[in-house]
N, C-alpha and C. Protein backbone atom coordinates (compact mmCIF):
# COMPACT_ATOMS: atom_id res chain seq x y z
N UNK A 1 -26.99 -59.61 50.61
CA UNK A 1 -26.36 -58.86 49.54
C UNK A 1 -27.11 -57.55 49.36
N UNK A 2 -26.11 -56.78 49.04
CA UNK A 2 -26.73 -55.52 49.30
C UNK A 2 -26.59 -54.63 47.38
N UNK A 3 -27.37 -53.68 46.87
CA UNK A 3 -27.61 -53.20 45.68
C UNK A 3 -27.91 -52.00 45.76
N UNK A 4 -26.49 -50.91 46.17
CA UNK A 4 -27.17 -49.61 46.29
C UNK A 4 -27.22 -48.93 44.44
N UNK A 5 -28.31 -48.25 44.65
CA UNK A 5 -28.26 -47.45 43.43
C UNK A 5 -27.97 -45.91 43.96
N UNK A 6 -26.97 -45.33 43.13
CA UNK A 6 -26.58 -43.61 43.11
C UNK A 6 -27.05 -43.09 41.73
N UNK A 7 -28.10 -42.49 41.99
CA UNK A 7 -28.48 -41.56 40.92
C UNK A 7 -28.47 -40.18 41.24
N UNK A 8 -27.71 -39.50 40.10
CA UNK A 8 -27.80 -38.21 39.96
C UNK A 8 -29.24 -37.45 39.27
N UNK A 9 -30.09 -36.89 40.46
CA UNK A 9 -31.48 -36.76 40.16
C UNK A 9 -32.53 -36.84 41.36
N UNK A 10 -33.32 -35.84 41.50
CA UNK A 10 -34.28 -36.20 43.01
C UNK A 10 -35.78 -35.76 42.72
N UNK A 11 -35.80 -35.11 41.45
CA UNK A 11 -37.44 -34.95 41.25
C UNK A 11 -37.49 -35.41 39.87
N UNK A 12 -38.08 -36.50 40.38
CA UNK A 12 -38.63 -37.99 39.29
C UNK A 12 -40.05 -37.69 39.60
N UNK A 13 -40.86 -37.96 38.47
CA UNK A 13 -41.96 -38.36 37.95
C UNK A 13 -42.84 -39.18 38.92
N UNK A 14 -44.04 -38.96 39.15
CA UNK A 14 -44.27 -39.89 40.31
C UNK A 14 -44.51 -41.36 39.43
N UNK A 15 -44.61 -42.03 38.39
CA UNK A 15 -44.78 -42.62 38.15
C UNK A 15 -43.18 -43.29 37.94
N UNK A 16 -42.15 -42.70 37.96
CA UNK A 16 -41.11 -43.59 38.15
C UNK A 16 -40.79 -43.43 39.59
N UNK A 17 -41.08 -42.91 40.41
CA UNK A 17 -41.35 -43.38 41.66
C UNK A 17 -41.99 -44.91 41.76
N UNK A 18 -43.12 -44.45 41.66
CA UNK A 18 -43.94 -45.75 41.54
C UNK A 18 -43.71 -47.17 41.25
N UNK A 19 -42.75 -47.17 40.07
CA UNK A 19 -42.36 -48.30 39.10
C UNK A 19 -41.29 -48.50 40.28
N UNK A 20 -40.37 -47.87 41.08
CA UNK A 20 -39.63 -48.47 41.14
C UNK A 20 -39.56 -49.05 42.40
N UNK A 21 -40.73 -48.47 43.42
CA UNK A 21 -40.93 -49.05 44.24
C UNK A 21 -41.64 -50.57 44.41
N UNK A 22 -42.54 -51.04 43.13
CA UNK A 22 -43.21 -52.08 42.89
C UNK A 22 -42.37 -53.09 42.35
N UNK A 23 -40.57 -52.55 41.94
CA UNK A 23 -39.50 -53.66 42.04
C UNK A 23 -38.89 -54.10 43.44
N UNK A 24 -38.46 -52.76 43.78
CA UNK A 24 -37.73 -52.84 45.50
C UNK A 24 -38.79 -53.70 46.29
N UNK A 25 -39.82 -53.48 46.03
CA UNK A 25 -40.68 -54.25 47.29
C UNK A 25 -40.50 -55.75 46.96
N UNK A 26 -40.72 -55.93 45.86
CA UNK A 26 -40.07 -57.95 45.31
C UNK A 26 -38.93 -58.31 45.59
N UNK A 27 -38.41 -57.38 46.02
CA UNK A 27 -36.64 -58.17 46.56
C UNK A 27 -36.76 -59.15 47.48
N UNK A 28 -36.60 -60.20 47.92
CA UNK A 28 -36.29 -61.42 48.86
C UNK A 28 -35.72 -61.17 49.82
N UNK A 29 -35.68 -61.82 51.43
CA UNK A 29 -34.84 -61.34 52.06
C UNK A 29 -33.47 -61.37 51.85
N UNK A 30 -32.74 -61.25 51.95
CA UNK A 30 -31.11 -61.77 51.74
C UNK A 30 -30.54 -60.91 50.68
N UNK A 31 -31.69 -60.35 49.93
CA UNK A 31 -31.14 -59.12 48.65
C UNK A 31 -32.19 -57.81 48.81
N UNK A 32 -31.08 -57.11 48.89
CA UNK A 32 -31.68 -56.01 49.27
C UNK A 32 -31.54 -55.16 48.51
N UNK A 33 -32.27 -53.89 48.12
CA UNK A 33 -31.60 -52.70 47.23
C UNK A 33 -31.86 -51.54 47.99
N UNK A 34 -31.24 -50.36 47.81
CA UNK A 34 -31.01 -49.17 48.30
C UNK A 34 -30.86 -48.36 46.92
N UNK A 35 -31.92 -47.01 47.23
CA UNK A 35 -31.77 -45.68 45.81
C UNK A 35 -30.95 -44.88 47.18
N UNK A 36 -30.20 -44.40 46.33
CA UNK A 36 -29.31 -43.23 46.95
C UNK A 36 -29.69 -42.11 45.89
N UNK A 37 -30.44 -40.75 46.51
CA UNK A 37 -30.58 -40.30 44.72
C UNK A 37 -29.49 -38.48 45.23
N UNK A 38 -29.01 -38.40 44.57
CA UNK A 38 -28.13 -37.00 44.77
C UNK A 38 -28.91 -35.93 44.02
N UNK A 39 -29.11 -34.41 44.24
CA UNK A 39 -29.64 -33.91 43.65
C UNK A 39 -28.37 -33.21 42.84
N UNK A 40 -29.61 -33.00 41.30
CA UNK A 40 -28.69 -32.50 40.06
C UNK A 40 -28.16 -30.91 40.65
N UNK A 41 -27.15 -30.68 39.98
CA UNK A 41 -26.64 -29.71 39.57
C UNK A 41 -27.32 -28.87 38.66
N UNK A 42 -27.63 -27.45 39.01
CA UNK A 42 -28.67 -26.63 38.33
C UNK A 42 -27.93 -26.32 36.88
N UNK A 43 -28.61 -26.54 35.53
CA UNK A 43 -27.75 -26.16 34.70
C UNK A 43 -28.80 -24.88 34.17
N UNK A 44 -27.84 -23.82 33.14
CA UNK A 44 -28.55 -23.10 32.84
C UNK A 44 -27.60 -22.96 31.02
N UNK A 45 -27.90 -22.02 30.22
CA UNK A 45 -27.14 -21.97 29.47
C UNK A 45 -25.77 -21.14 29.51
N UNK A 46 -25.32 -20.59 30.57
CA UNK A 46 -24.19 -20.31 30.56
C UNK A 46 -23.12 -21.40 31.12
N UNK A 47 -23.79 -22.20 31.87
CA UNK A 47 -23.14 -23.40 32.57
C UNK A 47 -22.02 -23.88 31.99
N UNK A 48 -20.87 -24.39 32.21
CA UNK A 48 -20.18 -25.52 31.81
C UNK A 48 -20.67 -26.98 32.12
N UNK A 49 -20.74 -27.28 31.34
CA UNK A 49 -21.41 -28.95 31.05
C UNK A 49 -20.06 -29.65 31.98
N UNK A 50 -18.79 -29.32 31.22
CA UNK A 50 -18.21 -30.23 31.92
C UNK A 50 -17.73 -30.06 33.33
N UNK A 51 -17.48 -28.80 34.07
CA UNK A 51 -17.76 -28.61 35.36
C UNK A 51 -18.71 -29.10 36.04
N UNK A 52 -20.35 -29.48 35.28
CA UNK A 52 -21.27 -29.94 35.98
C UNK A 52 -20.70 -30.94 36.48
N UNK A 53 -20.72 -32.07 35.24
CA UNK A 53 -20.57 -33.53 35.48
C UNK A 53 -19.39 -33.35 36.47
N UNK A 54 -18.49 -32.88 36.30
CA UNK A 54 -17.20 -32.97 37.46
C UNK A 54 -18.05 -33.27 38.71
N UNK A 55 -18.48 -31.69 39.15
CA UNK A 55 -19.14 -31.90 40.22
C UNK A 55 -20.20 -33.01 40.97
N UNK A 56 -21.08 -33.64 39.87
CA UNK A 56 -21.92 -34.64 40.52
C UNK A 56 -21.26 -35.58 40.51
N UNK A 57 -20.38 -35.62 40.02
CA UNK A 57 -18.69 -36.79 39.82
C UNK A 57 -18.22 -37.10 41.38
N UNK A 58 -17.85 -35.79 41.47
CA UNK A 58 -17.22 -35.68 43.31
C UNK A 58 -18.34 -35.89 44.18
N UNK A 59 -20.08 -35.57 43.84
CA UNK A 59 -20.72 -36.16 44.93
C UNK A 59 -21.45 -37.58 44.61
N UNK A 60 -21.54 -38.01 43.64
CA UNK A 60 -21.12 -39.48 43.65
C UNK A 60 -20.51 -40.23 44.39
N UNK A 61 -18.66 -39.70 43.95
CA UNK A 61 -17.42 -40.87 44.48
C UNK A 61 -17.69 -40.65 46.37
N UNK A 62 -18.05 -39.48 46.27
CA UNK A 62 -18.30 -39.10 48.20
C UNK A 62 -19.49 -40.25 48.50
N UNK A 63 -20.31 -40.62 48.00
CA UNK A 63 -21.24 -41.35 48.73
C UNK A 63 -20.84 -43.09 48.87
N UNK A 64 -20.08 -43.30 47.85
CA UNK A 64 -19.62 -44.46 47.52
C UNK A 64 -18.94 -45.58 48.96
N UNK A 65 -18.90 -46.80 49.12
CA UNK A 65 -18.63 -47.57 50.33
C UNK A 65 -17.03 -47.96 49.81
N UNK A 66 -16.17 -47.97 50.05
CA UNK A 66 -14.81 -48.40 49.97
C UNK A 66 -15.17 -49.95 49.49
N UNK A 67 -15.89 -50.97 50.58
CA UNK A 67 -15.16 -52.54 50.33
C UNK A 67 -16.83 -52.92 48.89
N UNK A 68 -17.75 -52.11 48.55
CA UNK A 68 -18.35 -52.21 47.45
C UNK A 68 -17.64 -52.43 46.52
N UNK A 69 -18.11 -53.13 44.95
CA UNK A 69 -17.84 -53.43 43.74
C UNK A 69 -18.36 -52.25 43.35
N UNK A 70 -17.68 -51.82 42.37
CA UNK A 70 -18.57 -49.68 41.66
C UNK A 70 -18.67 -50.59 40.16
N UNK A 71 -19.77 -50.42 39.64
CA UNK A 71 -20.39 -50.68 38.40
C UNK A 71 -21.34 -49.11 38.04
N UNK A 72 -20.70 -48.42 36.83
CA UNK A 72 -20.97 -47.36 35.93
C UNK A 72 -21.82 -48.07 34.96
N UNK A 73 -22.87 -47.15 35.26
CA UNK A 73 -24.23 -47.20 33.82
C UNK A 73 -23.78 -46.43 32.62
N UNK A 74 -22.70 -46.66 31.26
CA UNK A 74 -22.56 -46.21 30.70
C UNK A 74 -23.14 -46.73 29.11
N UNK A 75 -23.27 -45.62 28.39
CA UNK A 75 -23.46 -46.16 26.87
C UNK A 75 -22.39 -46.79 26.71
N UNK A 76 -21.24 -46.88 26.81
CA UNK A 76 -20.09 -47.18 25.87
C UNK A 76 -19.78 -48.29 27.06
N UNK A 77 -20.42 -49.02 27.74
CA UNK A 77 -20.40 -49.81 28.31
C UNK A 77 -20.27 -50.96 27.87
N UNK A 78 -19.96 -52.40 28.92
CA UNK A 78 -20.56 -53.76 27.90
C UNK A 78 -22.00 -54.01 28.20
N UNK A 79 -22.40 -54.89 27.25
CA UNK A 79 -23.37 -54.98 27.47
C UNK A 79 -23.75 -56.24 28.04
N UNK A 80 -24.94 -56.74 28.90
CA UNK A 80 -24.92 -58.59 28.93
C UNK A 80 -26.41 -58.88 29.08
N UNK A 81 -26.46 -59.48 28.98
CA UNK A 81 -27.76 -60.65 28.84
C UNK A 81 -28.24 -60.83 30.25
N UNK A 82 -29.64 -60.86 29.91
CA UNK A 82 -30.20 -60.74 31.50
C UNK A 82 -29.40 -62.26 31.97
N UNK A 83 -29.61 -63.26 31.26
CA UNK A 83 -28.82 -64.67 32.27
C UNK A 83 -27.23 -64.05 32.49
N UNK A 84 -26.42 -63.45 31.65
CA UNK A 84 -25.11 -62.87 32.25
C UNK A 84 -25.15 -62.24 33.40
N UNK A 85 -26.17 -61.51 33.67
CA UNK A 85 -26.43 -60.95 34.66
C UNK A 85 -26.89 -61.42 35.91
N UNK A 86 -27.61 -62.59 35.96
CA UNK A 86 -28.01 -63.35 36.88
C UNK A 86 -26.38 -64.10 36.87
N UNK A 87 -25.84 -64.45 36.33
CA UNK A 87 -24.42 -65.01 36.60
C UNK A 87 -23.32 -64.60 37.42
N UNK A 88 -23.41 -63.39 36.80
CA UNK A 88 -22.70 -62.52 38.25
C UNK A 88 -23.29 -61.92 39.24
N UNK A 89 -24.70 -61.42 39.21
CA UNK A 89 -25.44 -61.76 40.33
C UNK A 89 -24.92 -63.05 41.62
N UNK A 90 -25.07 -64.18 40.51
CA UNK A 90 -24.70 -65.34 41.99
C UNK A 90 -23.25 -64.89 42.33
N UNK A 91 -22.21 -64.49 41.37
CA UNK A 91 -20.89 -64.42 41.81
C UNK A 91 -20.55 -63.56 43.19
N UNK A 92 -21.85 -62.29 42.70
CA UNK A 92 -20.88 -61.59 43.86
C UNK A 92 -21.82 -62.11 44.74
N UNK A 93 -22.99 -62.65 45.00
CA UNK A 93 -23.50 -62.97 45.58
C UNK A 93 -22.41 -64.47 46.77
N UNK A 94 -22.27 -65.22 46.24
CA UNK A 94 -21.52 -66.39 46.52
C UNK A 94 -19.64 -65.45 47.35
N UNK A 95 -19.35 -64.33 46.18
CA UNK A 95 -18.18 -63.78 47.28
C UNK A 95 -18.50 -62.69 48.19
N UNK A 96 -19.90 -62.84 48.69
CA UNK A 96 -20.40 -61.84 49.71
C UNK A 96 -19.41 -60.36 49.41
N UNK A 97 -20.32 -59.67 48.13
CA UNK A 97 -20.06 -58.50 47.64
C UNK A 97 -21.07 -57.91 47.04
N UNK A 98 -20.93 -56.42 48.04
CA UNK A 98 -22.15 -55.43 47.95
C UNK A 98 -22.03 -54.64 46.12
N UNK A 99 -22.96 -54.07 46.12
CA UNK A 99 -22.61 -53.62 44.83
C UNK A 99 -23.39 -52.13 44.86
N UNK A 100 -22.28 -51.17 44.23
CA UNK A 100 -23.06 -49.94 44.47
C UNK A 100 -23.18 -49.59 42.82
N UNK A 101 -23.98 -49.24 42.00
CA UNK A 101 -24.37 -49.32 40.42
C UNK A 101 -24.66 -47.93 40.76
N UNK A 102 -23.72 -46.50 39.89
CA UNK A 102 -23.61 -45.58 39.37
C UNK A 102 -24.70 -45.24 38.16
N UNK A 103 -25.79 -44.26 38.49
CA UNK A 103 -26.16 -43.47 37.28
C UNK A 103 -26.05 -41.67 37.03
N UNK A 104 -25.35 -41.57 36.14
CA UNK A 104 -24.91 -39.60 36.01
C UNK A 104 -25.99 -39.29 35.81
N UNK A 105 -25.82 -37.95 35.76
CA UNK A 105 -27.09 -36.62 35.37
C UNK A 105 -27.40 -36.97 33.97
N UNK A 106 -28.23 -36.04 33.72
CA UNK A 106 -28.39 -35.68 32.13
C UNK A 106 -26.97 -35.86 31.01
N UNK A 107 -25.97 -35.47 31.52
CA UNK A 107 -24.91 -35.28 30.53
C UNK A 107 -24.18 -36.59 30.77
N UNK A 108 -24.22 -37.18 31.72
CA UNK A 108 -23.50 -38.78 31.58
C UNK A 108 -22.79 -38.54 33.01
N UNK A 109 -21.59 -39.56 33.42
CA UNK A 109 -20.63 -39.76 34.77
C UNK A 109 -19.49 -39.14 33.97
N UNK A 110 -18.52 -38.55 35.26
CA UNK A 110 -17.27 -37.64 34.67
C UNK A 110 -16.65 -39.17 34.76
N UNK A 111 -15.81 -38.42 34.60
CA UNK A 111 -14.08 -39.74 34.09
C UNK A 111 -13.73 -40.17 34.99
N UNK A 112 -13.70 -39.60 36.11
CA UNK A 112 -13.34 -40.28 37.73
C UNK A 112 -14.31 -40.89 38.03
N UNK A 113 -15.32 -40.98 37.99
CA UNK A 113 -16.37 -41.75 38.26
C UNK A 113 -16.17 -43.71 37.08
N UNK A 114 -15.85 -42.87 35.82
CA UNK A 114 -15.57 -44.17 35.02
C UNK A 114 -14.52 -44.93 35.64
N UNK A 115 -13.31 -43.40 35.79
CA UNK A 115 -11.78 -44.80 35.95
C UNK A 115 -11.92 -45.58 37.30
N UNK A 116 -12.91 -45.09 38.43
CA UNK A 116 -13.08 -45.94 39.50
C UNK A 116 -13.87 -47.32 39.24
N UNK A 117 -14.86 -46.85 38.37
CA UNK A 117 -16.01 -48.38 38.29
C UNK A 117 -15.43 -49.45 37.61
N UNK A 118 -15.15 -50.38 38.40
CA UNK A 118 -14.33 -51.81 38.13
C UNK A 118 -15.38 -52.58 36.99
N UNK A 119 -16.49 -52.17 37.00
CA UNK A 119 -17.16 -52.47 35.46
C UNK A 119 -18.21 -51.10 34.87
N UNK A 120 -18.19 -51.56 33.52
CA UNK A 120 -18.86 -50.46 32.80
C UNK A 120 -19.70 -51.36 32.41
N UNK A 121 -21.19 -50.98 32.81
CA UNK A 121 -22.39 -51.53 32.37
C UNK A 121 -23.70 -50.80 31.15
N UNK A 122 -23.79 -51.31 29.95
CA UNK A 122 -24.47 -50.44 29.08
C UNK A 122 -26.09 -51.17 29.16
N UNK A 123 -26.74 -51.00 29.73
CA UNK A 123 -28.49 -51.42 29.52
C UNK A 123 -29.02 -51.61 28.33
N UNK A 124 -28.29 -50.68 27.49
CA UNK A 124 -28.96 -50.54 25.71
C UNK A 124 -27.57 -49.98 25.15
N UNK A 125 -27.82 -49.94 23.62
CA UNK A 125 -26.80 -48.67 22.94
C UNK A 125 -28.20 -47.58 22.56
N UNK A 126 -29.35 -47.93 23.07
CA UNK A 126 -30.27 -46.49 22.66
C UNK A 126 -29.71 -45.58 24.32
N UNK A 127 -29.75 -44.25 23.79
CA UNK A 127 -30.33 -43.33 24.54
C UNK A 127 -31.86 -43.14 25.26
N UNK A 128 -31.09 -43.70 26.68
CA UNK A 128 -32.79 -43.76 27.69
C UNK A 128 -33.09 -42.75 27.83
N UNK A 129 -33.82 -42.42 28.49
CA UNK A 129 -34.66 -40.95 29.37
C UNK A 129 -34.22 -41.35 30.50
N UNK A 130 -33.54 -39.87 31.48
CA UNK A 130 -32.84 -40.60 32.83
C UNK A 130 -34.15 -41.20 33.82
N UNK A 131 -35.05 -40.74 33.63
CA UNK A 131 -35.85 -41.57 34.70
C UNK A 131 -36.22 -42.97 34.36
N UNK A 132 -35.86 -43.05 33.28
CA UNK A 132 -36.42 -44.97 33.03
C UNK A 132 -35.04 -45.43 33.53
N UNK A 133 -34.18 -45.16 33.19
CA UNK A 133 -33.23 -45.59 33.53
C UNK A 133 -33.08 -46.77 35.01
N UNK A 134 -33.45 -45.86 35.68
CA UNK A 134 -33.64 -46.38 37.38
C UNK A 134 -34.88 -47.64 37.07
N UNK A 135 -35.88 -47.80 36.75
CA UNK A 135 -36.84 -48.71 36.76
C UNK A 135 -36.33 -49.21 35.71
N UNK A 136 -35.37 -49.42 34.14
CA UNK A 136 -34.87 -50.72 33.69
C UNK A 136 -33.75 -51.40 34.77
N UNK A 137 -33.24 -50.76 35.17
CA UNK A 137 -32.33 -51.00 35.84
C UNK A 137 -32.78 -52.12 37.31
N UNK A 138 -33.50 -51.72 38.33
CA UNK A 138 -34.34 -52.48 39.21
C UNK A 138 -35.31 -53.61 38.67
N UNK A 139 -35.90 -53.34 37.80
CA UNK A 139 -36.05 -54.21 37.06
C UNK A 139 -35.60 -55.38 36.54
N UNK A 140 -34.23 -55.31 35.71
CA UNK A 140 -33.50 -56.41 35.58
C UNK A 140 -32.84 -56.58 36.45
N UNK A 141 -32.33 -56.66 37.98
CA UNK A 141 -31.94 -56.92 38.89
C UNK A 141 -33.01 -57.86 39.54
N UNK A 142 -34.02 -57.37 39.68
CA UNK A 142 -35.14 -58.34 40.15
C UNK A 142 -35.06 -59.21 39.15
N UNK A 143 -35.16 -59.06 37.93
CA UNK A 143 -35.00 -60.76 36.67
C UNK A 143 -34.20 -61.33 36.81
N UNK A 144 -32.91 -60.88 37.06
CA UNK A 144 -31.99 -61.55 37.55
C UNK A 144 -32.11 -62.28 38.41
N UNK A 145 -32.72 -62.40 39.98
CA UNK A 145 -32.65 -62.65 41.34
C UNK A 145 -34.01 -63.90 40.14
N UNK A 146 -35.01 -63.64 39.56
CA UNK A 146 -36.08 -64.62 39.18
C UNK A 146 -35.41 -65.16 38.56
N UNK A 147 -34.06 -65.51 38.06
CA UNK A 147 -33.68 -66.44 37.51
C UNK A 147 -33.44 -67.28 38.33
N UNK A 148 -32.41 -66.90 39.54
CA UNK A 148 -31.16 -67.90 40.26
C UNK A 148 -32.61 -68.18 41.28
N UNK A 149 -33.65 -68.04 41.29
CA UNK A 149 -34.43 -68.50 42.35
C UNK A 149 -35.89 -69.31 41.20
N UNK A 150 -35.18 -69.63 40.52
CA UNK A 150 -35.89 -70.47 39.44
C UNK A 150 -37.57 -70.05 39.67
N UNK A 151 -37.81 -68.42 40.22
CA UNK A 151 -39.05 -67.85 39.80
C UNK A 151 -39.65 -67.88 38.59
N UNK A 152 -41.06 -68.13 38.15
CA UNK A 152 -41.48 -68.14 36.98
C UNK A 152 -41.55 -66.65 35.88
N UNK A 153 -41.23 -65.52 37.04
CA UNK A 153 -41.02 -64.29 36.36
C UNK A 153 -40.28 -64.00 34.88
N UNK A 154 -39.03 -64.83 34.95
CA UNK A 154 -37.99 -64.84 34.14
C UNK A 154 -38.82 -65.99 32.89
N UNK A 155 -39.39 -65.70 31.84
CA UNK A 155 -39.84 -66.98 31.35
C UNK A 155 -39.18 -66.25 29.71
């Protein structure tokens, strides 16, 4: 099973570097994850905000795999429980289905990016910082995987 992540973003912090490599490396064989990271769109103050997002919108949906499940990191998302999450973890796991998990720029994913993602996933209703984002995110994917592998991680 495969877990690509698309983030809009390429100069991260070395310390969320760091964090998120000390999840990816705990993955098991058989689950794998992949960062796909796209670089942002330069904003300035004359910018259109919403032209941005368009644009990292279209290089998003371009990187995306056709027979993948698309799951959007949104606020207005649902939300679930790390065991919900290990639940469908086994699901798509059990219907041998890759999963590619969407995160936007600074300003959020355009609307084409939403109306494609067959789920909307919210991590919190707080407002993250986009670089934690990626390390909560790998994070509870690995808790997840320590559940269904009755690891003591998940306690």
């Amino acid at each position: 099973m495969l877990f690509r992540i698309i983030a809009i973003g390429t100069k991260m912090p070395s310390w969320v570097n760091e964090a998120y490599q000390i999840y990816a490396k705990r993955f098991p064989p058989g689950w794998n994850v992949e960062l796909r990271e796209i670089p942002a769109e330069k904003r300035t103050q004359q910018t259109d905000t919403r032209q941005l997002i368009e644009c990292e919108g279209e290089k998003i949906l371009a990187t995306l795999k056709a027979h993948h499940r698309l799951i959007a990191l949104d606020l207005k998302g649902k939300s679930w429980t790390t065991e919900q999450l290990a639940k469908n973890m086994q699901t798509w796991s059990q219907e041998k289905q890759n999963i590619d998990l969407i995160i936007g720029g600074p300003d959020g994913l355009s609307e084409n990016c939403l109306k494609k993602a067959e789920i909307r996933w919210s991590l919190s209703p707080l407002t993250l910082p986009h670089p934690l984002v990626r390390i909560l995110l790998i994070e509870q994917l690995y808790r997840g995987l320590s559940i269904l592998q009755n690891h003591p991680y998940h306690r």
